[in-house]
C-alpha atoms as a PDB file:
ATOM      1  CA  UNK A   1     -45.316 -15.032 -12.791  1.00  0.00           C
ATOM      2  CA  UNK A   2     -41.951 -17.398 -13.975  1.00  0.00           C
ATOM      3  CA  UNK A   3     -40.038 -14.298 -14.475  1.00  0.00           C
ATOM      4  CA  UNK A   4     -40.437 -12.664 -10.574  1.00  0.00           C
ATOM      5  CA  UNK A   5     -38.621 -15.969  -9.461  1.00  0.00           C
ATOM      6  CA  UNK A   6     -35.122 -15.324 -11.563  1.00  0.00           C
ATOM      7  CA  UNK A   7     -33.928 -12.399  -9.423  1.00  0.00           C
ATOM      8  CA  UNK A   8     -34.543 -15.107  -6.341  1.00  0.00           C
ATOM      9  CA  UNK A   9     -32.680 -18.037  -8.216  1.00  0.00           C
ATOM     10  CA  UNK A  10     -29.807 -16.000  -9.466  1.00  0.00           C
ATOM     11  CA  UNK A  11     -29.501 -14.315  -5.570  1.00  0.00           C
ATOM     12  CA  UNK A  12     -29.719 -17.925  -4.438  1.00  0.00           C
ATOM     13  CA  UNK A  13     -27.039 -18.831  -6.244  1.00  0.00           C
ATOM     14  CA  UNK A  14     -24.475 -16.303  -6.056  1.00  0.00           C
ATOM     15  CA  UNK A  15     -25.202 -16.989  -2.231  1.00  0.00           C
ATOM     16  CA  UNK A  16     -24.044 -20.692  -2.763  1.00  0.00           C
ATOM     17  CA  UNK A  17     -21.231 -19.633  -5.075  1.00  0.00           C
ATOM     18  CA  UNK A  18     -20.093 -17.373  -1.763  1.00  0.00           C
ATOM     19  CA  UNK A  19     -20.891 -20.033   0.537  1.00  0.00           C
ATOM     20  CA  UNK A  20     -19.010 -22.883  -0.827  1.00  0.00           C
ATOM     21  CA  UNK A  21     -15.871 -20.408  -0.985  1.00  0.00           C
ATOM     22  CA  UNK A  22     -16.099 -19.536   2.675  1.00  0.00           C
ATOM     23  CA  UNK A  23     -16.412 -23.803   3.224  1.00  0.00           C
ATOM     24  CA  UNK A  24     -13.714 -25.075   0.825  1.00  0.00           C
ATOM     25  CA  UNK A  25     -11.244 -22.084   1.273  1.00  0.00           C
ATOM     26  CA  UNK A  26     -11.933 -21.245   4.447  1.00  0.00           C
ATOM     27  CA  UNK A  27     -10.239 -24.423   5.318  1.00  0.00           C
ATOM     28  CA  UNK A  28      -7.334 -23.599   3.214  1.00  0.00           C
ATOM     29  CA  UNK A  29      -7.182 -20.348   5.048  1.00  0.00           C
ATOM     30  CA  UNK A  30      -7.530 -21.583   8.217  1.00  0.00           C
ATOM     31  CA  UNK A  31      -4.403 -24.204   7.097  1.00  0.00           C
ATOM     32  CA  UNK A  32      -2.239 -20.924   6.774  1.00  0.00           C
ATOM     33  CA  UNK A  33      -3.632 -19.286   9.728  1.00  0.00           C
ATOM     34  CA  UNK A  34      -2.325 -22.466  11.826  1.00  0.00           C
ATOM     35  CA  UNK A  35       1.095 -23.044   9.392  1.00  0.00           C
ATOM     36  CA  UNK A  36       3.403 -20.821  12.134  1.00  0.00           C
ATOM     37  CA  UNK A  37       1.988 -22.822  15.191  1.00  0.00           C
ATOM     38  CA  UNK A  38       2.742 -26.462  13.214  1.00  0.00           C
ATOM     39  CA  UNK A  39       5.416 -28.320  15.289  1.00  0.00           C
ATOM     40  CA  UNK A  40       7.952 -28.476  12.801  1.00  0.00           C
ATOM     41  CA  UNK A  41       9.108 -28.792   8.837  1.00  0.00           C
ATOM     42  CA  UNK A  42       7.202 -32.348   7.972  1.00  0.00           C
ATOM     43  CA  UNK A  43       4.475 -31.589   9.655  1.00  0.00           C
ATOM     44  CA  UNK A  44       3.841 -27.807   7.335  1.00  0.00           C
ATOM     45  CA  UNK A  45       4.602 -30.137   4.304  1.00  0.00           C
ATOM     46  CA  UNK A  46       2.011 -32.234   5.616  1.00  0.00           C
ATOM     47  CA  UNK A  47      -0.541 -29.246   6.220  1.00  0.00           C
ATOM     48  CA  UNK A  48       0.737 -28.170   2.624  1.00  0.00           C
ATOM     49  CA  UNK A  49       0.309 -31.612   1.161  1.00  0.00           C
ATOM     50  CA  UNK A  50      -3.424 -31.722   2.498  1.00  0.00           C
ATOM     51  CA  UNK A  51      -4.284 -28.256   0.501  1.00  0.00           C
ATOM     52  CA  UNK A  52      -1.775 -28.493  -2.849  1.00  0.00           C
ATOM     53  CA  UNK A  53      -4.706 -30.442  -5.146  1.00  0.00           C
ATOM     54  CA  UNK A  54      -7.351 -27.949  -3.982  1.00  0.00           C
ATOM     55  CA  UNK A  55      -6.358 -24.721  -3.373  1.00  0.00           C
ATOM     56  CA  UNK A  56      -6.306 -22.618  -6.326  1.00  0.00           C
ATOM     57  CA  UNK A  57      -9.971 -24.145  -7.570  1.00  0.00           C
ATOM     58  CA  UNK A  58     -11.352 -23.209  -4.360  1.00  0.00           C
ATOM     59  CA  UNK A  59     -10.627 -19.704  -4.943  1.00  0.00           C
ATOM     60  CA  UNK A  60     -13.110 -19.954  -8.070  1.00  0.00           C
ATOM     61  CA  UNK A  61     -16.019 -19.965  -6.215  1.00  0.00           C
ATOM     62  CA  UNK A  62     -15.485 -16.619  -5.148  1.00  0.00           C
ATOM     63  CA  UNK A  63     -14.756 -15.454  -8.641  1.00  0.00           C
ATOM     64  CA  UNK A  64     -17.997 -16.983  -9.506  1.00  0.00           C
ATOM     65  CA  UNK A  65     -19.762 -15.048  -6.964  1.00  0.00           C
ATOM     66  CA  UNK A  66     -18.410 -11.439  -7.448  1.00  0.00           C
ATOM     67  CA  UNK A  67     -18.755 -12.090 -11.359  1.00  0.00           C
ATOM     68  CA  UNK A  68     -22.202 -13.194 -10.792  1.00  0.00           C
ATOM     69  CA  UNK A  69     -23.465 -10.469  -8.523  1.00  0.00           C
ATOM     70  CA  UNK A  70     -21.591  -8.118 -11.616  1.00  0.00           C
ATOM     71  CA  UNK A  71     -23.668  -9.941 -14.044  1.00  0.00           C
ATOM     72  CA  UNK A  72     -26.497 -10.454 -12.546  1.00  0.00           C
ATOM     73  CA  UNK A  73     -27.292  -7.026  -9.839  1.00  0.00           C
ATOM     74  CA  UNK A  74     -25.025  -5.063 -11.589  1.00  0.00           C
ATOM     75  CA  UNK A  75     -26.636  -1.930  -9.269  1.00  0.00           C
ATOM     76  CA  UNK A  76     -25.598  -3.732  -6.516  1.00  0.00           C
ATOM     77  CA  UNK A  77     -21.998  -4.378  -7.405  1.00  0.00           C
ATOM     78  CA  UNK A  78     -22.020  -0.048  -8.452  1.00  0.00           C
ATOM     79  CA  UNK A  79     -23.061   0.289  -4.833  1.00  0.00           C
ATOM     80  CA  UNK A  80     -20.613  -2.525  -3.053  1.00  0.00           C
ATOM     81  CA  UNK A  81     -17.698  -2.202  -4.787  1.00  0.00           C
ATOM     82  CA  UNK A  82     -17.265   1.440  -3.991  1.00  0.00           C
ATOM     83  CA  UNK A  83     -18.255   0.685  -0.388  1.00  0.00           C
ATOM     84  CA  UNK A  84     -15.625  -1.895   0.154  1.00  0.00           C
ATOM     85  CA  UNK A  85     -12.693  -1.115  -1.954  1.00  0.00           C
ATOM     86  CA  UNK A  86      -9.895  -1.206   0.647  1.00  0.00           C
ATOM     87  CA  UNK A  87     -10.999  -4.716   2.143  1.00  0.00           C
ATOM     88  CA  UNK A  88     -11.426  -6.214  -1.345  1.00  0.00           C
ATOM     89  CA  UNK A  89      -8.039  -5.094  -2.262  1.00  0.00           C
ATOM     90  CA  UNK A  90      -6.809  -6.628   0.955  1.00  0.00           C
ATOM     91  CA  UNK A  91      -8.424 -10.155   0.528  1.00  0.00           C
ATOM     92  CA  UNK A  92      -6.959  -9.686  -3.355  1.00  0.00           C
ATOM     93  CA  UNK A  93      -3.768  -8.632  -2.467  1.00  0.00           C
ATOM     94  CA  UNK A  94      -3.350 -11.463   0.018  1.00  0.00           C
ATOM     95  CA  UNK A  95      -4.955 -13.808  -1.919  1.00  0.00           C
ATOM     96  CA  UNK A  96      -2.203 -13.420  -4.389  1.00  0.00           C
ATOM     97  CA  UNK A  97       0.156 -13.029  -1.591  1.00  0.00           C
ATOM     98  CA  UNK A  98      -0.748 -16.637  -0.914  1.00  0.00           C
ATOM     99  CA  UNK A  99      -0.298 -17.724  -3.849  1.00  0.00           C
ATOM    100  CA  UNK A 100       2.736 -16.887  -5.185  1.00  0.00           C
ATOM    101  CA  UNK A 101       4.096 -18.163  -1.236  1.00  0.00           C
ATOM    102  CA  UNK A 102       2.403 -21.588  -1.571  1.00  0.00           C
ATOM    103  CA  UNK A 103       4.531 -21.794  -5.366  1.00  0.00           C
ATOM    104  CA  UNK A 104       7.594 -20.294  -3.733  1.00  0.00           C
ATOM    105  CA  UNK A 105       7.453 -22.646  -0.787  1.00  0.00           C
ATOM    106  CA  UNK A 106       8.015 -25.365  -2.825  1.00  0.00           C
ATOM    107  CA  UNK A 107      11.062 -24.393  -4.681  1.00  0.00           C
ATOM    108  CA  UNK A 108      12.597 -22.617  -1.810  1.00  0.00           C
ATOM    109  CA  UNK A 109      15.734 -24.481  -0.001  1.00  0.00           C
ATOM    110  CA  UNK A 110      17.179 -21.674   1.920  1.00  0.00           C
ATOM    111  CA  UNK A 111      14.451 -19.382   2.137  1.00  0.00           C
ATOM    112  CA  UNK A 112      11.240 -21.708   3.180  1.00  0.00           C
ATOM    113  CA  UNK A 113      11.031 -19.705   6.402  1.00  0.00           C
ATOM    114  CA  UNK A 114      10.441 -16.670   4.584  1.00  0.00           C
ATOM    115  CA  UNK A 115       7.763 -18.476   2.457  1.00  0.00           C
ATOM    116  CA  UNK A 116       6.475 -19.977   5.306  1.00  0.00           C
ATOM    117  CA  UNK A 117       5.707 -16.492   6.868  1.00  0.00           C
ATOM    118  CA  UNK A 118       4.588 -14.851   3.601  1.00  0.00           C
ATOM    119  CA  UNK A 119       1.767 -17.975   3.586  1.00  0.00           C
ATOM    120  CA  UNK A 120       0.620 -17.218   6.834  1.00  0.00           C
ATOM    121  CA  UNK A 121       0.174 -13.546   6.184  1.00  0.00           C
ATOM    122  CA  UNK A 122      -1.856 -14.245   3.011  1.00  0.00           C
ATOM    123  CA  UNK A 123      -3.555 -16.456   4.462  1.00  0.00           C
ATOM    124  CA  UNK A 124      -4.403 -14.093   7.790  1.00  0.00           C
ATOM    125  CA  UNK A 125      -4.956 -11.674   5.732  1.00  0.00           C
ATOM    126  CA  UNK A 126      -7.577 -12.538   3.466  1.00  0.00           C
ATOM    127  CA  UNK A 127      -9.830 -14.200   6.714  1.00  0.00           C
ATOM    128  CA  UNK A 128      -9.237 -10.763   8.105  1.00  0.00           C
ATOM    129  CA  UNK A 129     -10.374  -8.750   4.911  1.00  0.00           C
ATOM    130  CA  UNK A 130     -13.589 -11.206   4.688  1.00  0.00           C
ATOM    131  CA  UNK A 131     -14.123 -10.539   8.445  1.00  0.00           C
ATOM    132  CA  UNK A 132     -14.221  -6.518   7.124  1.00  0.00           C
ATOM    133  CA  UNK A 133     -16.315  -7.387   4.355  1.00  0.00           C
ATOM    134  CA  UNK A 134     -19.033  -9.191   6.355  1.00  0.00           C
ATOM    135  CA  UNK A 135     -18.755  -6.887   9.422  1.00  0.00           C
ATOM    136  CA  UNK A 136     -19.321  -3.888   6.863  1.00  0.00           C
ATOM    137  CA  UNK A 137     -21.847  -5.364   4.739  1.00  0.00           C
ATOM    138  CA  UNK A 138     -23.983  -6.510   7.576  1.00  0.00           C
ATOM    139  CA  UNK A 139     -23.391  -2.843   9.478  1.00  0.00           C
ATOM    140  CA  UNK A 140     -25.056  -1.623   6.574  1.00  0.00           C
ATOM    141  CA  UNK A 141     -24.239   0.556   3.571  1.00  0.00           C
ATOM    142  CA  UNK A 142     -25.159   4.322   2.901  1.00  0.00           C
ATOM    143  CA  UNK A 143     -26.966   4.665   0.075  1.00  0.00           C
ATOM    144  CA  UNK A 144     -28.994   7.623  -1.642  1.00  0.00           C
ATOM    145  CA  UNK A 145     -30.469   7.432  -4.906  1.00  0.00           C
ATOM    146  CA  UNK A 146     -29.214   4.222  -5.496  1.00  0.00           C
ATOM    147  CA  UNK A 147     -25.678   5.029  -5.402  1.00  0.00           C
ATOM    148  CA  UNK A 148     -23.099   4.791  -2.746  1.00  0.00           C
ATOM    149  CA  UNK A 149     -23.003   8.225  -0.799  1.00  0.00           C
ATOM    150  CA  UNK A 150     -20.892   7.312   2.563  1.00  0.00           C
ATOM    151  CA  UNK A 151     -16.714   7.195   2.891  1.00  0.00           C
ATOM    152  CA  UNK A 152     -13.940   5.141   2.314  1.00  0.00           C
ATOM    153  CA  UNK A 153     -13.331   4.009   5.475  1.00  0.00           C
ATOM    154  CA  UNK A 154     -17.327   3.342   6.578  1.00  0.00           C
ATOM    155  CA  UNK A 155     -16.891  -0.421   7.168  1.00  0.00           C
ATOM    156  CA  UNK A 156     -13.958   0.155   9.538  1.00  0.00           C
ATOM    157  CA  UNK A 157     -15.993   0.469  13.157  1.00  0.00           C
ATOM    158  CA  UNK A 158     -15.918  -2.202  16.312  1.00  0.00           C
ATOM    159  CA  UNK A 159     -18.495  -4.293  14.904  1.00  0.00           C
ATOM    160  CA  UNK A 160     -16.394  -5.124  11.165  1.00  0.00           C
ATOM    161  CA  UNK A 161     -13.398  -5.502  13.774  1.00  0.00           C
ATOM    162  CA  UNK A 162     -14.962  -7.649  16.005  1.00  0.00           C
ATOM    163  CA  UNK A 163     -16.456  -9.904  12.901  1.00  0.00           C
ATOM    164  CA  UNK A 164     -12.978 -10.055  11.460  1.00  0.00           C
ATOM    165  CA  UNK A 165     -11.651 -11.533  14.640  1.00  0.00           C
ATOM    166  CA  UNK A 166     -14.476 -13.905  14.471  1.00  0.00           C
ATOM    167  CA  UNK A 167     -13.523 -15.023  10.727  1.00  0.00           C
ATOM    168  CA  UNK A 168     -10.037 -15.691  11.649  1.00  0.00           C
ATOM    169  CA  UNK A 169     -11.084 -17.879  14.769  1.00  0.00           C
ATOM    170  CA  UNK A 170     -13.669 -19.931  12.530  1.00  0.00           C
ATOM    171  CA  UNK A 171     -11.238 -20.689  10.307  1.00  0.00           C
END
């Protein structure tokens, strides 16, 4: 009987692992989603200022989570991964789009506006490619004997769109 409850702790806590990411860098994100509409210079540093201790670690939660569901369900990472390649590589690619801005930023005399728009852009684009992920995940996945049997581009429909938008406003 102890051994049926381990597949429910170690889903329970992958969960949290996702959960706190979407809470602790969703307001990050939602710092870079509202960086172009700050009145001016001080008050981005500010904005910048309120994220700089924080940022990076909250980005480990979601490392914890993907490298838990791997660990853990690694039949269901076979089956996600496959399904969501192009919006993981998004929310990757602007994750360390982000990044390397935030660092940037910093140094940056002449060029702040640039890094200014390159944080916003991370920073839209991974709520948009979590948006994609959620919209697809919860539209469903095709699967046949226990592998991933539908198309690149099956989490791209109104709903993912829709739930993307949604992301970016609750952040």
């Amino acid at each position: 009987m102890m051994g049926l409850e381990l597949p429910y702790i170690a889903a329970a806590l992958i969960g949290i692992a996702i959960m706190l990411y979407v809470v602790l860098d969703g307001f990050d994100l939602g710092i870079g989603i509202l960086f172009p509409f700050a009145p001016d210079h001080d008050a981005r540093d500010r904005m910048m200022g309120s994220v700089a201790p924080v940022w990076d670690g909250n980005e480990t939660w979601l490392i914890l989570g993907g490298g838990g569901l791997f660990a853990l369900f690694p039949k269901a990472y076979a089956i996600a991964l496959p399904a969501f390649y192009v919006p993981i590589m998004l929310l990757l690619f602007s994750l360390i789009f982000r990044g390397v801005a935030f660092e940037f930023r910093g140094k940056a005399k002449t060029s702040r506006y640039l890094w200014d728009a390159a944080f916003f852009g991370g920073s839209l684009g991974a709520a948009v490619a979590q948006g994609f992920l959620l919209g697809g995940l919860l539209n469903g996945i095709t699967v046949i004997d226990g592998r991933f049997a539908g198309r690149a581009f099956d989490w791209l429909n109104w709903f993912s769109c829709l739930t993307a938008i949604s992301v970016v406003i609750g952040y």
